[in-house]
Protein backbone atom coordinates (compact mmCIF):
# COMPACT_ATOMS: atom_id res chain seq x y z
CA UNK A 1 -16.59 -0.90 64.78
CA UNK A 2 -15.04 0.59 61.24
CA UNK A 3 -13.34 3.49 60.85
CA UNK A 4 -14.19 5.72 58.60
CA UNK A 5 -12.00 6.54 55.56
CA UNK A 6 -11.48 8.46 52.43
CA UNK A 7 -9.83 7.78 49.33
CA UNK A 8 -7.83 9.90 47.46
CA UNK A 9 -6.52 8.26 43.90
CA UNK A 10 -4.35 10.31 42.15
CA UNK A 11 -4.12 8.84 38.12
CA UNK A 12 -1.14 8.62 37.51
CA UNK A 13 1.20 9.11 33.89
CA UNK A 14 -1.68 11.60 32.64
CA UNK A 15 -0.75 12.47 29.12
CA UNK A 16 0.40 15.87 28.19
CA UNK A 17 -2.62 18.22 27.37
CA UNK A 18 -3.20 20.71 24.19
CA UNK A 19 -5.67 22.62 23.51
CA UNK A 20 -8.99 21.16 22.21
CA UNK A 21 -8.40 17.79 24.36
CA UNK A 22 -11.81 16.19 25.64
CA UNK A 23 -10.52 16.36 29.56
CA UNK A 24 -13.62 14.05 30.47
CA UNK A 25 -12.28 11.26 27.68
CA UNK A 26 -8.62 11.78 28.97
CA UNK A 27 -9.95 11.42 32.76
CA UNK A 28 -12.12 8.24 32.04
CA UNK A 29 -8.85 6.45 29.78
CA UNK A 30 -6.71 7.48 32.32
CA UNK A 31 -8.90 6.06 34.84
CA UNK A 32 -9.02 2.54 33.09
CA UNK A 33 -5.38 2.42 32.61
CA UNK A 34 -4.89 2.76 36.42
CA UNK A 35 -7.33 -0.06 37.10
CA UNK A 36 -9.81 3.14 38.50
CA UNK A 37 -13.36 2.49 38.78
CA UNK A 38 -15.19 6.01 38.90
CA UNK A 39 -18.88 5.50 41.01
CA UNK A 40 -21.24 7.31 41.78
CA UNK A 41 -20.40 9.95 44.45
CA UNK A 42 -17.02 10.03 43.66
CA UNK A 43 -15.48 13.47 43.29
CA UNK A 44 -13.00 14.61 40.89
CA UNK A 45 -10.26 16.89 41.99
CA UNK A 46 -8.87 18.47 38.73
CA UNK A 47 -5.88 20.40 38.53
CA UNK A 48 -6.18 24.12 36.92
CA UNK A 49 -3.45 23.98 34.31
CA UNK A 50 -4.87 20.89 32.99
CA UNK A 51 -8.36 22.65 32.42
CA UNK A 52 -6.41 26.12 30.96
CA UNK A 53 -4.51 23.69 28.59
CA UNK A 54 -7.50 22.01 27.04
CA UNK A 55 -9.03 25.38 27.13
CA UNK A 56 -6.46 27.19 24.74
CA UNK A 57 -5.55 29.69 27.94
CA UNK A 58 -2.03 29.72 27.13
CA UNK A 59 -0.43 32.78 25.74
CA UNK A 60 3.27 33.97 24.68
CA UNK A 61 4.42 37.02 26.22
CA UNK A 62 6.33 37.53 22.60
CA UNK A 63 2.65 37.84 21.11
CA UNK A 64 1.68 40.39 24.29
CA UNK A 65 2.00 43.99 22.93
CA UNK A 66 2.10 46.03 26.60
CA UNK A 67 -0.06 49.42 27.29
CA UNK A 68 1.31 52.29 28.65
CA UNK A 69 -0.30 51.85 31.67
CA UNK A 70 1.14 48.61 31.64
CA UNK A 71 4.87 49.81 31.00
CA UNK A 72 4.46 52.43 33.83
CA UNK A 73 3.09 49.98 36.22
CA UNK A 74 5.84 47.63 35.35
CA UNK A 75 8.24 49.36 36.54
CA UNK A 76 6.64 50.27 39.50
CA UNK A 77 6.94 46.35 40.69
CA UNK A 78 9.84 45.32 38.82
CA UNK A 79 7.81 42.45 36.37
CA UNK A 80 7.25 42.32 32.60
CA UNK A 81 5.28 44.65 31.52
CA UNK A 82 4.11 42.11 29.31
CA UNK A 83 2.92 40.01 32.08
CA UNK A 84 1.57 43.21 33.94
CA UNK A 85 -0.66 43.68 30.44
CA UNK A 86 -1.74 39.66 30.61
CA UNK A 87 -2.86 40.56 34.59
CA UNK A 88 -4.50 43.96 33.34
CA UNK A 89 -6.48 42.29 30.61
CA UNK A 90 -7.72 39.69 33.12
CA UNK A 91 -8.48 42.05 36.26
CA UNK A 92 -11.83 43.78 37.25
CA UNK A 93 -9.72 45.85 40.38
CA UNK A 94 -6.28 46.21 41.47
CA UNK A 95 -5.96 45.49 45.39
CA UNK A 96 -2.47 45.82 46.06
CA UNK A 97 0.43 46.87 44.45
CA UNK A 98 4.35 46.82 45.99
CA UNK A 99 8.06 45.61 44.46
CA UNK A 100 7.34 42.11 42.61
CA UNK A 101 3.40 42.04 43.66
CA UNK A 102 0.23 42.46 42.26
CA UNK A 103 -2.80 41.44 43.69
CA UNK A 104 -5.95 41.63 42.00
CA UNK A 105 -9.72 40.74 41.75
CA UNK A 106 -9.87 39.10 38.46
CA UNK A 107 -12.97 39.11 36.47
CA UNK A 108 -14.55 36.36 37.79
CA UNK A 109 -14.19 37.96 41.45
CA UNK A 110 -11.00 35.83 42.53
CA UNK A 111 -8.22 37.77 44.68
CA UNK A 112 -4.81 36.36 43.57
CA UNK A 113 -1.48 37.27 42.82
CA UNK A 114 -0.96 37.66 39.03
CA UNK A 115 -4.93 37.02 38.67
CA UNK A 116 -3.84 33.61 38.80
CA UNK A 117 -1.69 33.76 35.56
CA UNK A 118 0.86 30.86 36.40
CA UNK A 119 4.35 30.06 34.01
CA UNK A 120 4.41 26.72 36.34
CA UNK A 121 4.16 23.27 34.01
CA UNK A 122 3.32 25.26 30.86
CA UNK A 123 5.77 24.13 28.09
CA UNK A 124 8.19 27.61 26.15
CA UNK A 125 9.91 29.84 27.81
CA UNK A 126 7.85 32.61 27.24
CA UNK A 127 4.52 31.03 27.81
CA UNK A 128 2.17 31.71 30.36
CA UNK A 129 -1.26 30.07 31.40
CA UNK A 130 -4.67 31.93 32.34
CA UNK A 131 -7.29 31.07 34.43
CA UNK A 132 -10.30 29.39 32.78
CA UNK A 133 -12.57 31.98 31.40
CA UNK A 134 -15.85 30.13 33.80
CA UNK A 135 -14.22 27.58 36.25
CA UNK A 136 -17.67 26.60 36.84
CA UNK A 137 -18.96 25.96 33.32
CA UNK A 138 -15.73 24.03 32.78
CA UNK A 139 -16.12 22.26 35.93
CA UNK A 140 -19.88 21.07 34.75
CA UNK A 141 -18.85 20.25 31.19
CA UNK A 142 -16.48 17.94 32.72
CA UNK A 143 -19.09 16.66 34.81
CA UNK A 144 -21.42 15.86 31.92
CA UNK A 145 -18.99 14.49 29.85
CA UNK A 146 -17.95 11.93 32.73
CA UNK A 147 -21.98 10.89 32.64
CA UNK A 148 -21.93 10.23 29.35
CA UNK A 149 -18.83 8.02 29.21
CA UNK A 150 -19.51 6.32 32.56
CA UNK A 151 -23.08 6.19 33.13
CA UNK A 152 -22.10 7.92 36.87
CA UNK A 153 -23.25 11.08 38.26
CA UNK A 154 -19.93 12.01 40.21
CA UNK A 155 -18.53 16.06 41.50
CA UNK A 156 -16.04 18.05 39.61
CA UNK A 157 -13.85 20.21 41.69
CA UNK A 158 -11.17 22.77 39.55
CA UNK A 159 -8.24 23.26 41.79
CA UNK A 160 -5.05 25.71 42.04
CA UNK A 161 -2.60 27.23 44.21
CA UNK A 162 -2.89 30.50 46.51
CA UNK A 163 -1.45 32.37 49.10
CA UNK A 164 -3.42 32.85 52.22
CA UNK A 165 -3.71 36.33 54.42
CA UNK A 166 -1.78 36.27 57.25
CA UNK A 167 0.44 32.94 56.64
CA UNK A 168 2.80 31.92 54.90
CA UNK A 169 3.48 29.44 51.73
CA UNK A 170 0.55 28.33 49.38
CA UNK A 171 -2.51 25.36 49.55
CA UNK A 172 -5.01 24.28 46.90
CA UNK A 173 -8.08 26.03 46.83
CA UNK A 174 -11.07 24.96 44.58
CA UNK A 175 -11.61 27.79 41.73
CA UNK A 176 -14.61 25.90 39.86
CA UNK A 177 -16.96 23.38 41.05
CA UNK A 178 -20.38 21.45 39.23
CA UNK A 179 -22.22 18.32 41.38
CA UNK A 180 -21.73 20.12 44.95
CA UNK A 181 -22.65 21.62 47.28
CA UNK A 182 -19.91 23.91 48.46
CA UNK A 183 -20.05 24.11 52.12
CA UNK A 184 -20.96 21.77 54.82
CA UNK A 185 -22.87 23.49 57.51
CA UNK A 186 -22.67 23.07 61.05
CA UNK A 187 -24.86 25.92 62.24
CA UNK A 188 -27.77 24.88 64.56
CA UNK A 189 -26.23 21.58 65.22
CA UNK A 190 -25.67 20.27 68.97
CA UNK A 191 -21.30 19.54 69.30
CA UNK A 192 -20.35 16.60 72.00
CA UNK A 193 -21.64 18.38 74.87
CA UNK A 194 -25.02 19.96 73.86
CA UNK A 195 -23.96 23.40 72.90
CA UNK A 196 -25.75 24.76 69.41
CA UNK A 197 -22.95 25.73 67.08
CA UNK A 198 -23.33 29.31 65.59
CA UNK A 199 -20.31 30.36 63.11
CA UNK A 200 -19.33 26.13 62.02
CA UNK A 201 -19.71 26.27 58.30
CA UNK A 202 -16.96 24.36 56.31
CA UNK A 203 -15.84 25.07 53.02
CA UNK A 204 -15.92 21.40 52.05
CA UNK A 205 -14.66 21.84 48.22
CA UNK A 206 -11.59 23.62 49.63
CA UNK A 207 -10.82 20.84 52.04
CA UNK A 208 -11.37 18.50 49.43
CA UNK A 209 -9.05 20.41 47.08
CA UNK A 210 -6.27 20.98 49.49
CA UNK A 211 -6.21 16.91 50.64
CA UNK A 212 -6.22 16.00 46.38
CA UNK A 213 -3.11 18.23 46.29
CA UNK A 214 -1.17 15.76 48.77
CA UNK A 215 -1.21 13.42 45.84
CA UNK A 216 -1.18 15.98 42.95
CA UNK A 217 2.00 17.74 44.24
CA UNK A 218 3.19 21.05 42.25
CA UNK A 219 6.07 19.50 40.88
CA UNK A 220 6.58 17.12 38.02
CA UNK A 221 4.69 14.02 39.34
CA UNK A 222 2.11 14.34 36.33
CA UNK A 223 -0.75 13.39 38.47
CA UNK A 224 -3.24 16.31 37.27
CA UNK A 225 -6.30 14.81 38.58
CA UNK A 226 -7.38 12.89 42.12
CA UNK A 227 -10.60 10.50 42.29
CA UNK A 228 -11.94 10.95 45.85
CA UNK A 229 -14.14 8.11 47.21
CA UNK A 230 -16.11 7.45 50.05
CA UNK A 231 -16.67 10.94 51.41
CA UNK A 232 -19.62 11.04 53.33
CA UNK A 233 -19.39 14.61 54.27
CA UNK A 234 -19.88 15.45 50.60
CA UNK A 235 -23.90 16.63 49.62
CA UNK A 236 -23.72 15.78 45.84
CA UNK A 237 -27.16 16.68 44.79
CA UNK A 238 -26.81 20.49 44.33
CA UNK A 239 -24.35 22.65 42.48
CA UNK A 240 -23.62 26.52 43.70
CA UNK A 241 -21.38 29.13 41.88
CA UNK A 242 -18.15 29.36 43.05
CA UNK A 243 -18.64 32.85 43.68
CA UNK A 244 -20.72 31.92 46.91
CA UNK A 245 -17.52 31.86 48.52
CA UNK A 246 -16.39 35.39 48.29
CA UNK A 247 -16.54 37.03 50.88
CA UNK A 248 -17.67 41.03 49.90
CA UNK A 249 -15.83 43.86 50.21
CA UNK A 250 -18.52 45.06 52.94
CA UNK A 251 -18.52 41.58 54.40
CA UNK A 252 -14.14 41.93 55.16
CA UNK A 253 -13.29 42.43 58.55
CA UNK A 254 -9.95 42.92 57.13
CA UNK A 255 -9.80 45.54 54.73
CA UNK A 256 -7.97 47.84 56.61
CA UNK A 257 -5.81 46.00 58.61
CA UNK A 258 -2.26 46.35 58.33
């Protein structure tokens, strides 16, 4: 009998991206130089920064001209109250505010520190990238770009890094997906001994986004995108928005715990 296995490829060397850069030409060339063949089925784990990058989502905090309700708020939680404007601009509703935090619902209905705004691999001192304006429409015009250059009908999965309630340190969760469908459902399936599951219904993209970040790292490895192979689990046929994975404010259980 066979196991069954995955493959995660990470490409490795990725050139530096700027803004304007045709990620779907840079992922297929990067592909061929690591001896890569992308099928169909494969799904492509993409790293955030890459996407903001290509995207023109970086900004200077020198260019940033801070609001008074940004300068007040600053000092509040001890940040730049340039940064604090950068996380205004981006935010549909504050959640939390205390000494060096600010967690928000950003505009596309993402809770995050910062709403997601991230100094990590972003090139000057003072620069700064934002999320994707629609993770999803960049995720699917990755996706169509990789048809047209390979013939293949494969996923696109967006990736970055959050905190999670209740534990600590960070994983990779996907922000932006095209070519998926993003759960895998369990419900009204028997388990080994008969009994009809009721609550089982994995987030599949996340999974997938957390195991590409084994090989992406956070660091300086340069490995920006993961080809994942051979995932059965995976239903590739049908897309969903991102959104579907927010849970509502009536839907928390959580909302006033403390």
């Amino acid at each position: 009998m066979q196991a069954n296995r995955i493959m995660l490829v990470g490409l490795k060397d990725f050139p530096i991206v700027e803004a304007g850069d045709d990620l779907a030409k840079m992922i297929h060339e990067a592909a061929v130089k690591n001896n890569v063949t992308i099928n169909q089925g494969d799904v492509v784990a993409i790293a955030q920064k890459i996407v903001s990058k290509a995207e023109g989502r970086i900004v200077r905090l020198n260019d940033v001209q801070p609001s008074p309700r940004s300068e007040k708020m600053a000092k509040a939680i001890q940040k730049d109250p340039r940064l604090v404007e950068l996380v205004l601009r981006e935010t549909k509703r504050i959640v939390k505010i205390a000494p060096k935090t600010l967690i928000v619902e950003n505009k596309n209905g993402l809770i995050c520190l910062n709403a997601g705004i991230d100094k990590s691999n972003v090139l000057g001192e003072d620069s700064y990238a934002l999320l994707p304006e629609d993770p999803d429409r960049s995720a699917e015009r990755i996706r169509a770009g990789i048809l047209k250059l390979t013939g293949k009908h494969v996923a696109v999965i967006i990736c970055d890094t959050y905190s999670r309630p209740f534990r600590r340190a960070q994983v990779e969760f996907a922000i932006g997906t095209a070519g998926i469908n993003l759960f895998k459902d369990y419900r009204g399936q028997q388990d080994l001994f008969g009994y009809i599951l009721q609550v089982k219904n994995v987030a599949i993209v996340d999974e997938i986004a957390a195991a590409a970040e084994l090989i992406m790292g956070q660091g300086n490895e340069a490995i920006p995108v993961v080809i994942v192979k051979n995932l059965a689990r995976v239903d590739g046929g049908r897309s969903a928005l991102i959104a579907d994975l927010w849970i509502s404010r009536e839907e928390d259980l959580f909302k006033n715990a403390h």
